[in-house]
Structures are given as C-alpha cells and as structure tokens.
Protein backbone atom coordinates (compact mmCIF):
# COMPACT_ATOMS: atom_id res chain seq x y z
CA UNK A 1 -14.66 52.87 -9.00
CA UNK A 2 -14.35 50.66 -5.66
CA UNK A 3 -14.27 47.69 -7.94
CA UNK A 4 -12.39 48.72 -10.59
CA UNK A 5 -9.59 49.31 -7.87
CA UNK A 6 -10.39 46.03 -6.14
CA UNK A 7 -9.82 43.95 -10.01
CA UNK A 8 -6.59 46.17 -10.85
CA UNK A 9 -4.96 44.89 -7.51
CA UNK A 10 -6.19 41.66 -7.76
CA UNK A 11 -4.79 41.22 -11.29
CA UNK A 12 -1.78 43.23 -10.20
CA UNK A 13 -0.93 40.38 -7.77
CA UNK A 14 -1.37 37.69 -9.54
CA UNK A 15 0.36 38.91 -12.65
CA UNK A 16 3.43 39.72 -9.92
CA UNK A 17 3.34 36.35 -9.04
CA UNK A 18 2.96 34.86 -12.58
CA UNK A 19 6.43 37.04 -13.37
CA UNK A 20 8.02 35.83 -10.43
CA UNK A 21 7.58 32.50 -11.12
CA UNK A 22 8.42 32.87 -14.86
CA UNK A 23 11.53 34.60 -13.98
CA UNK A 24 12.73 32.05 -10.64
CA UNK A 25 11.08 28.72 -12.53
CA UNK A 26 13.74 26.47 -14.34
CA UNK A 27 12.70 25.34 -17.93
CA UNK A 28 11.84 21.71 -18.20
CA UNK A 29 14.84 19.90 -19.66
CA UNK A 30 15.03 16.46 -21.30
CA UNK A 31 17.28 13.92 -19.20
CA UNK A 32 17.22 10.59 -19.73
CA UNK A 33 19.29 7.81 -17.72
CA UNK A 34 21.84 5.22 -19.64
CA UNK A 35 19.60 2.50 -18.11
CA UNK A 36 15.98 3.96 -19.57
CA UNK A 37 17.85 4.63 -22.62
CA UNK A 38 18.59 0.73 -22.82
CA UNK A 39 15.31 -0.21 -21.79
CA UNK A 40 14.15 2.24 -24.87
CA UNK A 41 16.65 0.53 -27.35
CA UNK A 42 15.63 -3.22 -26.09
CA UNK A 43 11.84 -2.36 -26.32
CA UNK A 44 13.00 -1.05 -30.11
CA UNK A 45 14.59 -3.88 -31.32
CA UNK A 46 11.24 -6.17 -29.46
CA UNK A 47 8.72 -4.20 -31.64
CA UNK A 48 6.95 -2.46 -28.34
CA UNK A 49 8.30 1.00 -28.78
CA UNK A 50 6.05 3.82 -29.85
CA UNK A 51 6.83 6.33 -32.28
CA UNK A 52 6.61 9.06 -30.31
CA UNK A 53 9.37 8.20 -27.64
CA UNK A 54 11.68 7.40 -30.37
CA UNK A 55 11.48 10.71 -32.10
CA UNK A 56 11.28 12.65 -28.75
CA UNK A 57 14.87 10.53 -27.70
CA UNK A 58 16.40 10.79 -31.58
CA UNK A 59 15.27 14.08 -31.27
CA UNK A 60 16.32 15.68 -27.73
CA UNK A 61 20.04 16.66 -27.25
CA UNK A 62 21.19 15.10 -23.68
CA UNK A 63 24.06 17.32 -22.68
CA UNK A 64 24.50 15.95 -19.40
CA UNK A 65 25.91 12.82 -20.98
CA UNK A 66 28.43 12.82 -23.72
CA UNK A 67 28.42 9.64 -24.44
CA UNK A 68 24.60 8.91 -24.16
CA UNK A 69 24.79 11.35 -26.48
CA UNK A 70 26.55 10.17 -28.98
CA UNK A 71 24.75 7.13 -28.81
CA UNK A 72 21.63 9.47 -29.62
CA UNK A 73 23.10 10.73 -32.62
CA UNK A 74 23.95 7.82 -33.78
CA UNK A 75 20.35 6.71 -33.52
CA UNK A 76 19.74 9.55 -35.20
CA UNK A 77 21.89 8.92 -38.22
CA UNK A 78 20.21 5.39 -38.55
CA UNK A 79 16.70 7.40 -38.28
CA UNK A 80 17.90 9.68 -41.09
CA UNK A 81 19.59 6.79 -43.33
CA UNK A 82 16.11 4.63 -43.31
CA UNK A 83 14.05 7.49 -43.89
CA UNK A 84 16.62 8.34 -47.38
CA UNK A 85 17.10 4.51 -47.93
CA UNK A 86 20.38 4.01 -47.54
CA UNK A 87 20.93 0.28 -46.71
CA UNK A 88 18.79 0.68 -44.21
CA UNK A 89 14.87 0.36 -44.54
CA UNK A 90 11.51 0.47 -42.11
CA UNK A 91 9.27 -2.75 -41.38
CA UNK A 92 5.78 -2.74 -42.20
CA UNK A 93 5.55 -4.82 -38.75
CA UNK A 94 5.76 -4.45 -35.48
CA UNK A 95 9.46 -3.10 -35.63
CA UNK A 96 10.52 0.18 -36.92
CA UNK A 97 13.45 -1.26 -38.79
CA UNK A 98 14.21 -3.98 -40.86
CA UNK A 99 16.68 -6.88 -39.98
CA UNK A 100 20.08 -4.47 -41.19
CA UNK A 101 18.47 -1.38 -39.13
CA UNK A 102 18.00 -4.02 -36.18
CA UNK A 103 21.03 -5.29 -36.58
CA UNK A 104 22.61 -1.63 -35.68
CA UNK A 105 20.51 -0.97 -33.29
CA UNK A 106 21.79 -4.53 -31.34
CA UNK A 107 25.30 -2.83 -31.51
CA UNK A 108 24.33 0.55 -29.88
CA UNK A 109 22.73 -1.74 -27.28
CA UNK A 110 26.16 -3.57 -26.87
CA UNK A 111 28.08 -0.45 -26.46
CA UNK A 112 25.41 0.93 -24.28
CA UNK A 113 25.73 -1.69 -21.65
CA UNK A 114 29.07 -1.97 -21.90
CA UNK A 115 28.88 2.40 -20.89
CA UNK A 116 26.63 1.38 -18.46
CA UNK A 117 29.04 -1.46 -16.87
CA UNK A 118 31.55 0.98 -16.73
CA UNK A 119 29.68 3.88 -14.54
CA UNK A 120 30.89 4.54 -11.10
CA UNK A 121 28.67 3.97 -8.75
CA UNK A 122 28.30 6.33 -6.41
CA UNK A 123 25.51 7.24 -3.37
CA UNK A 124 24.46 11.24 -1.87
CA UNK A 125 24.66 11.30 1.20
C-alpha cells in the first residue's frame, strides 16, 4: 500500500506540473522578419531554397506584419497558379519556378526591400 501511495503522489506532482505548464506555456507561433523573408525570396529565385521552408512560409499566416503578409499571400497565389498552370509553371531544375514564376517572384523582392527601406528603426532600451 506504502508504494502505491508513494507512485499516486509522485504522478500527482508531476501531472500538476505538466497542467501548469500547459495552462501558463505560450503556443509556439510562426514569426518571421522582413529581412529573413528576403533572404528566403533571394535564395528562391538562386535555386538554394528547400521545399519545405517555402511551404512552411506560403503556408504560415504572419499576423504581426500586414504587409509581410500580404507579400505571403501573394506568394501563395503564385504557389497556387503554378501548381493549376496558369501562366505560370515549375522547373525541373534547381529553381521551383520557371523564368515567368521567377520573374514575379523578382517583383515581390522589389517591393519587399523597398518595405524594408521604409521601416523605422528603432532600439529597446
């Protein structure tokens, strides 16, 4: 019976402290800078992205900036249009796309850096 009582409090504790951290614990949430994002486009259009990255950042909603964001989607939409062929194709290369779905991805970069030029800079102190 002793150890049946010593178990039961043992697991009593730890579950306790399995809830609390459960309950106090924040989820893990996607965030990705506008500066990795550019890195992520740039190593897109250069051939040396992986798949995986690419779907996780098409695929990930980033509400802590709108217009990352909407760069996503747009991403997205470009995803979506080579996967239905719609003027718009994948490589059997290195590179996802072909030269149109390149193309679009240069001008996301462009409007990217031009988001990023325009960021205030700021510093915590």
């Amino acid at each position: 019976m002793k150890e049946f009582m010593l178990i039961f409090a043992i697991t009593t504790v730890v579950l306790c402290i399995l809830s609390a951290a459960l309950y106090f614990g924040r989820p893990p949430v996607y965030q990705v800078s506008r500066e990795e994002a550019l890195a992520l486009l740039q190593d897109l259009v250069s051939g040396e992205l992986t798949e995986l990255k690419w779907l996780v950042f098409i695929g990930h909603a980033i509400s802590a900036d709108p217009d990352l964001n909407e760069i996503r989607l747009q991403c997205q939409q470009l995803e979506l249009a080579a996967e239905q062929g719609q003027q718009i194709g994948f490589s059997v290369g290195a590179s996802r796309y072909d030269k149109a779905g390149i193309e679009q991805v240069k001008l996301l970069i462009d409007k990217l850096e031009k988001l990023i030029a325009i960021t205030p800079v700021y510093r915590e102190f």
